[in-house]
Structures are given as C-alpha cells and as structure tokens.
C-alpha atoms as a PDB file:
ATOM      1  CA  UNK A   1      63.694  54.787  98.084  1.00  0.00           C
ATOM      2  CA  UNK A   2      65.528  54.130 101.297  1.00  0.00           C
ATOM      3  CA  UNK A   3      69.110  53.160 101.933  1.00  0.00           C
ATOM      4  CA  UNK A   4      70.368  50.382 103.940  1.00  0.00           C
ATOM      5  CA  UNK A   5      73.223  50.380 105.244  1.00  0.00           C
ATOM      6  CA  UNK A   6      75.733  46.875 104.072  1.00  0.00           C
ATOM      7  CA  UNK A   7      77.477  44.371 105.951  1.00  0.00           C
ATOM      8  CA  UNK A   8      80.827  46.258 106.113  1.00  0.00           C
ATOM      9  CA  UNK A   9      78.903  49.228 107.928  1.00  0.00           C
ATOM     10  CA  UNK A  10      79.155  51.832 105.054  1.00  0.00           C
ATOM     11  CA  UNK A  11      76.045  52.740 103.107  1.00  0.00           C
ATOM     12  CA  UNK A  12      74.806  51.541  99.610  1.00  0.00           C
ATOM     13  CA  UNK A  13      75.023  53.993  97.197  1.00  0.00           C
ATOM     14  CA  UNK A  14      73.181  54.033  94.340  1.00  0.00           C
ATOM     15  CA  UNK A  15      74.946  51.921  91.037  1.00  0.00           C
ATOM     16  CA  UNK A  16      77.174  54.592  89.322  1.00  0.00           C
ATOM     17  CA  UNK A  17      77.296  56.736  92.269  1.00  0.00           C
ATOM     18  CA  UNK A  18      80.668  57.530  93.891  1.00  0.00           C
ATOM     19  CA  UNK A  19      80.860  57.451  97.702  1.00  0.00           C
ATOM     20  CA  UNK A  20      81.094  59.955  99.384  1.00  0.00           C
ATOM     21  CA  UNK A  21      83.563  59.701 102.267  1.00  0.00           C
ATOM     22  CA  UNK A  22      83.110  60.691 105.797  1.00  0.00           C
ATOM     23  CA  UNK A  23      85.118  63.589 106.620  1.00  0.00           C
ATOM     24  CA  UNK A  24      88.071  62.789 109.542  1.00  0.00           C
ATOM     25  CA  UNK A  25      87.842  64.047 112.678  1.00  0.00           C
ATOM     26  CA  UNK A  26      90.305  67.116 112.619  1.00  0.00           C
ATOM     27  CA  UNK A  27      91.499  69.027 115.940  1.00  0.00           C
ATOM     28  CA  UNK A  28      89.696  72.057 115.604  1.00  0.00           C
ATOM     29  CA  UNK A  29      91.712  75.437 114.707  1.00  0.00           C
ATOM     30  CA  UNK A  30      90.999  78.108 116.885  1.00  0.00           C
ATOM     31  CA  UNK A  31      88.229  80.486 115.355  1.00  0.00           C
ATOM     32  CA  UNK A  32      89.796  83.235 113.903  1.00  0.00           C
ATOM     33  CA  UNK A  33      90.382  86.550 116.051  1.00  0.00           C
ATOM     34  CA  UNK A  34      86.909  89.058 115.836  1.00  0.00           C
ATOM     35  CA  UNK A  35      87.953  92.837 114.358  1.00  0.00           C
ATOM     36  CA  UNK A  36      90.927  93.831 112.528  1.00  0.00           C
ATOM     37  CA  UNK A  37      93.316  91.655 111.145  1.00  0.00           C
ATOM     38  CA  UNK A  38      95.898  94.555 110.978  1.00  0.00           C
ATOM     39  CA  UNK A  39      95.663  96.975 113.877  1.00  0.00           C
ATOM     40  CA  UNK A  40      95.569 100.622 113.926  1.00  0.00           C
ATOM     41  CA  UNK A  41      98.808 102.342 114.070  1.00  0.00           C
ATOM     42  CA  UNK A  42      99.704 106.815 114.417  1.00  0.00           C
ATOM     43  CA  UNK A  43     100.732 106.364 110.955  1.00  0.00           C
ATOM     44  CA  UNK A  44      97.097 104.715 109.874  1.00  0.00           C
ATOM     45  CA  UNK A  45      95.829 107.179 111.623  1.00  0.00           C
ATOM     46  CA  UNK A  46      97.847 109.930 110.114  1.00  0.00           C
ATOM     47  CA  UNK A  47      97.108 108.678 106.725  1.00  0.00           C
ATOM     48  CA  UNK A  48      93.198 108.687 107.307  1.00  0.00           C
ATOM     49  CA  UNK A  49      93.668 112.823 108.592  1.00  0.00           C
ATOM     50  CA  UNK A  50      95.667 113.682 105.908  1.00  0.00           C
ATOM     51  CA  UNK A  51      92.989 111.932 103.478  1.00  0.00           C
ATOM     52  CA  UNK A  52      90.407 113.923 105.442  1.00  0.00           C
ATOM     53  CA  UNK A  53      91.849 117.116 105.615  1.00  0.00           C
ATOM     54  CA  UNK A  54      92.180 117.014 101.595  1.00  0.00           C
ATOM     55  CA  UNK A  55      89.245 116.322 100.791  1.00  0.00           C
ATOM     56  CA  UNK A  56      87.799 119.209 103.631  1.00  0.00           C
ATOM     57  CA  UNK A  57      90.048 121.619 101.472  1.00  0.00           C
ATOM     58  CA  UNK A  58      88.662 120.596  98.061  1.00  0.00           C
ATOM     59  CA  UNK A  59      84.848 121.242  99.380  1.00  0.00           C
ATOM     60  CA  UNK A  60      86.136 124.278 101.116  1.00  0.00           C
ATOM     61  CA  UNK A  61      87.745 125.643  97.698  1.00  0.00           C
ATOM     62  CA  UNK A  62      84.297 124.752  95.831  1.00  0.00           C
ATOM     63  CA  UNK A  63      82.421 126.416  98.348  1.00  0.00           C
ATOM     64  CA  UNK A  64      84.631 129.768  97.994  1.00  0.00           C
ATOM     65  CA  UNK A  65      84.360 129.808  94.419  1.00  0.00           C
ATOM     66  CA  UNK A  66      80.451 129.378  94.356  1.00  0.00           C
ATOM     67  CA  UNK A  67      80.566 132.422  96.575  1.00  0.00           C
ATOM     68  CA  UNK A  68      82.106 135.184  95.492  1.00  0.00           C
ATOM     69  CA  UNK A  69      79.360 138.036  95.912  1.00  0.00           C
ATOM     70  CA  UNK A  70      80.661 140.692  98.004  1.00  0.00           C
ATOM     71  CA  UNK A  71      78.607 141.647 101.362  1.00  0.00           C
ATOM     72  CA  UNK A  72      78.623 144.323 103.149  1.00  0.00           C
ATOM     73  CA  UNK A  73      80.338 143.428 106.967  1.00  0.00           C
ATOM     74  CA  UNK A  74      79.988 145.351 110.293  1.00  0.00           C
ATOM     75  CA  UNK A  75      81.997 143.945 113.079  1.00  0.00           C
ATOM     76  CA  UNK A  76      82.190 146.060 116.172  1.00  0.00           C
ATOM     77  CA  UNK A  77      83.747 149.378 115.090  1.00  0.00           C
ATOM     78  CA  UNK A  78      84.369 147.734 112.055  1.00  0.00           C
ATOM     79  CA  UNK A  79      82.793 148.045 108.964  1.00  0.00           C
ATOM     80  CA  UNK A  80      83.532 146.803 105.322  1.00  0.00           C
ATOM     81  CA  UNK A  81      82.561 144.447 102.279  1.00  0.00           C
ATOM     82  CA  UNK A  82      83.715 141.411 100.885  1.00  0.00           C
ATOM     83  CA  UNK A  83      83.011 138.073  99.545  1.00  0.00           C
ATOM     84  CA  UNK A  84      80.555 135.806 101.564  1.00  0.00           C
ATOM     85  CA  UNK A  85      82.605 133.010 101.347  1.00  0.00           C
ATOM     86  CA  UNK A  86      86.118 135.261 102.795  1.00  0.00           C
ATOM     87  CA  UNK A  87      83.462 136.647 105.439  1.00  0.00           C
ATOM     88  CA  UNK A  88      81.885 132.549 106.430  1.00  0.00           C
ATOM     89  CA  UNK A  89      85.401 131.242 106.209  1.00  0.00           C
ATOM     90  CA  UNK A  90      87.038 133.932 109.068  1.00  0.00           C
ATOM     91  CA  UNK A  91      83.502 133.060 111.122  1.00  0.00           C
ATOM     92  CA  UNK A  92      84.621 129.770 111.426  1.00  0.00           C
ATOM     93  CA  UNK A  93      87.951 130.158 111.988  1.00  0.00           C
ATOM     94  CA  UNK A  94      87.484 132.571 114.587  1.00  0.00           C
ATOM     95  CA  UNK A  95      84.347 129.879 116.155  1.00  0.00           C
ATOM     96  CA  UNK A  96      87.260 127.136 116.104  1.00  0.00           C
ATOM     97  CA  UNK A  97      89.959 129.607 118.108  1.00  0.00           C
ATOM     98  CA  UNK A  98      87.132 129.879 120.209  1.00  0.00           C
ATOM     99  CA  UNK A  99      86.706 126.664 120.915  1.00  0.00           C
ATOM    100  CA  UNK A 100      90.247 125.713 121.457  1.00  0.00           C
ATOM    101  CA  UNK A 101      90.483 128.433 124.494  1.00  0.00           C
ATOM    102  CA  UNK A 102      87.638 126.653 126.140  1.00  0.00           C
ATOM    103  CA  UNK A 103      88.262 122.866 125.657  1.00  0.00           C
ATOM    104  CA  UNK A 104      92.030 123.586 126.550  1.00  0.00           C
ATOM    105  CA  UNK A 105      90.889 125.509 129.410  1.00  0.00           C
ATOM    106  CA  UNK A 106      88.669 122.816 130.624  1.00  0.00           C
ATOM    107  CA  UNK A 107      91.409 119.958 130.036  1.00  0.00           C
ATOM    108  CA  UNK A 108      93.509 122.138 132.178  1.00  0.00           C
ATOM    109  CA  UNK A 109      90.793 122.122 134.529  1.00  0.00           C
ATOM    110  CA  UNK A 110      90.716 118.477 134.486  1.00  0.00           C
ATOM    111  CA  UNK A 111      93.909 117.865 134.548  1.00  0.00           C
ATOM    112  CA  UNK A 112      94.477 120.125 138.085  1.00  0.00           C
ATOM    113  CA  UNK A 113      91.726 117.749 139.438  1.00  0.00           C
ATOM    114  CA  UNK A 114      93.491 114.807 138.543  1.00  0.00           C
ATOM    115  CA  UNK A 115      96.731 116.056 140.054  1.00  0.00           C
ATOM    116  CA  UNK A 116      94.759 117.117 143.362  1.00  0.00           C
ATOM    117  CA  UNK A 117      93.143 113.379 143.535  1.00  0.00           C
ATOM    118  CA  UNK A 118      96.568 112.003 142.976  1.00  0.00           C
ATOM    119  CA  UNK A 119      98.100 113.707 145.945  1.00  0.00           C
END
C-alpha cells in the first residue's frame, strides 16, 4: 500500500497513526575533537609509573620467593652460593647500570653533535 501525499503537502498517515514530524534544520555542531578528552599531564604520567613500578615489585617479590634454592656463583675471582633469585636479581641490576653508561654516553654524544650543528 502506497502513500500519497495530501493537498497541504504533508503525507497521509495511516488512521490511528501519529505523524511523525520532520526534523528542523539545525546549524550543525562541530564534530567532536578525535583522541582524548582530557590530555596527558607529568602528574598522569607519574601516576601510570608509580602504578607500574608496583605492580613490577609485586611480580619481582613472587618471583624471589619461588626461588629460593641456593646456587653455587663464580664471578671473576669470585666465588660463592646463594639463592637464584638474589643471584638473577644483581644480573639485572648490574645489565641495567650497564645500560645507563651507554645510552647516557650516546645522548652525550648526540647532544655534542647538536651543539656543533648549532654553531
């Protein structure tokens, strides 16, 4: 069954139907802004660190307790035993110092080139 539309331009709806109006033609609101409605501030950032670095210390404390069995170590002229996890843990720690020396010898690096270019 087809419509047709009346004398008074409007269309015939159906007895008992309500009509539905045409919606009026609104000035369009600018789309809303892509990405973060709140933006990312040091103390955000902070926050997400600290968050991190918690839950890096719980895992770290589970792994430590899971291994206790003692090892036997020789290091250079060094020689002793203790628990895997104490002997893992100062491996790491000692890969990280590591690390630092070379990236902050490299940003120094980078940073003399910089100052050279600048000149």
């Amino acid at each position: 069954m087809s419509v047709s539309p009346t004398e008074s331009g409007g269309s015939a709806a159906p007895e008992g139907a309500t009509p539905v109006p045409e919606p009026a033609a609104e000035p369009e609101a600018h789309p809303a802004p892509r990405g973060r409605a709140v933006p990312r501030t040091r103390w955000s950032a902070a926050w997400a660190g600290i968050c991190s670095a918690a839950l890096a210390a719980v895992l770290l404390i589970v792994f430590m307790l899971q291994n206790t069995g003692r090892v036997e170590v020789t290091f250079l002229w060094m020689h002793g035993t203790l628990p895997l996890a104490m002997a893992l843990l100062i491996a790491a720690v000692g890969a990280a110092i590591l690390t630092m020396v070379f990236g902050a010898g490299r940003i120094t690096q980078l940073r003399r080139l910089a100052r050279r270019r600048r000149e």
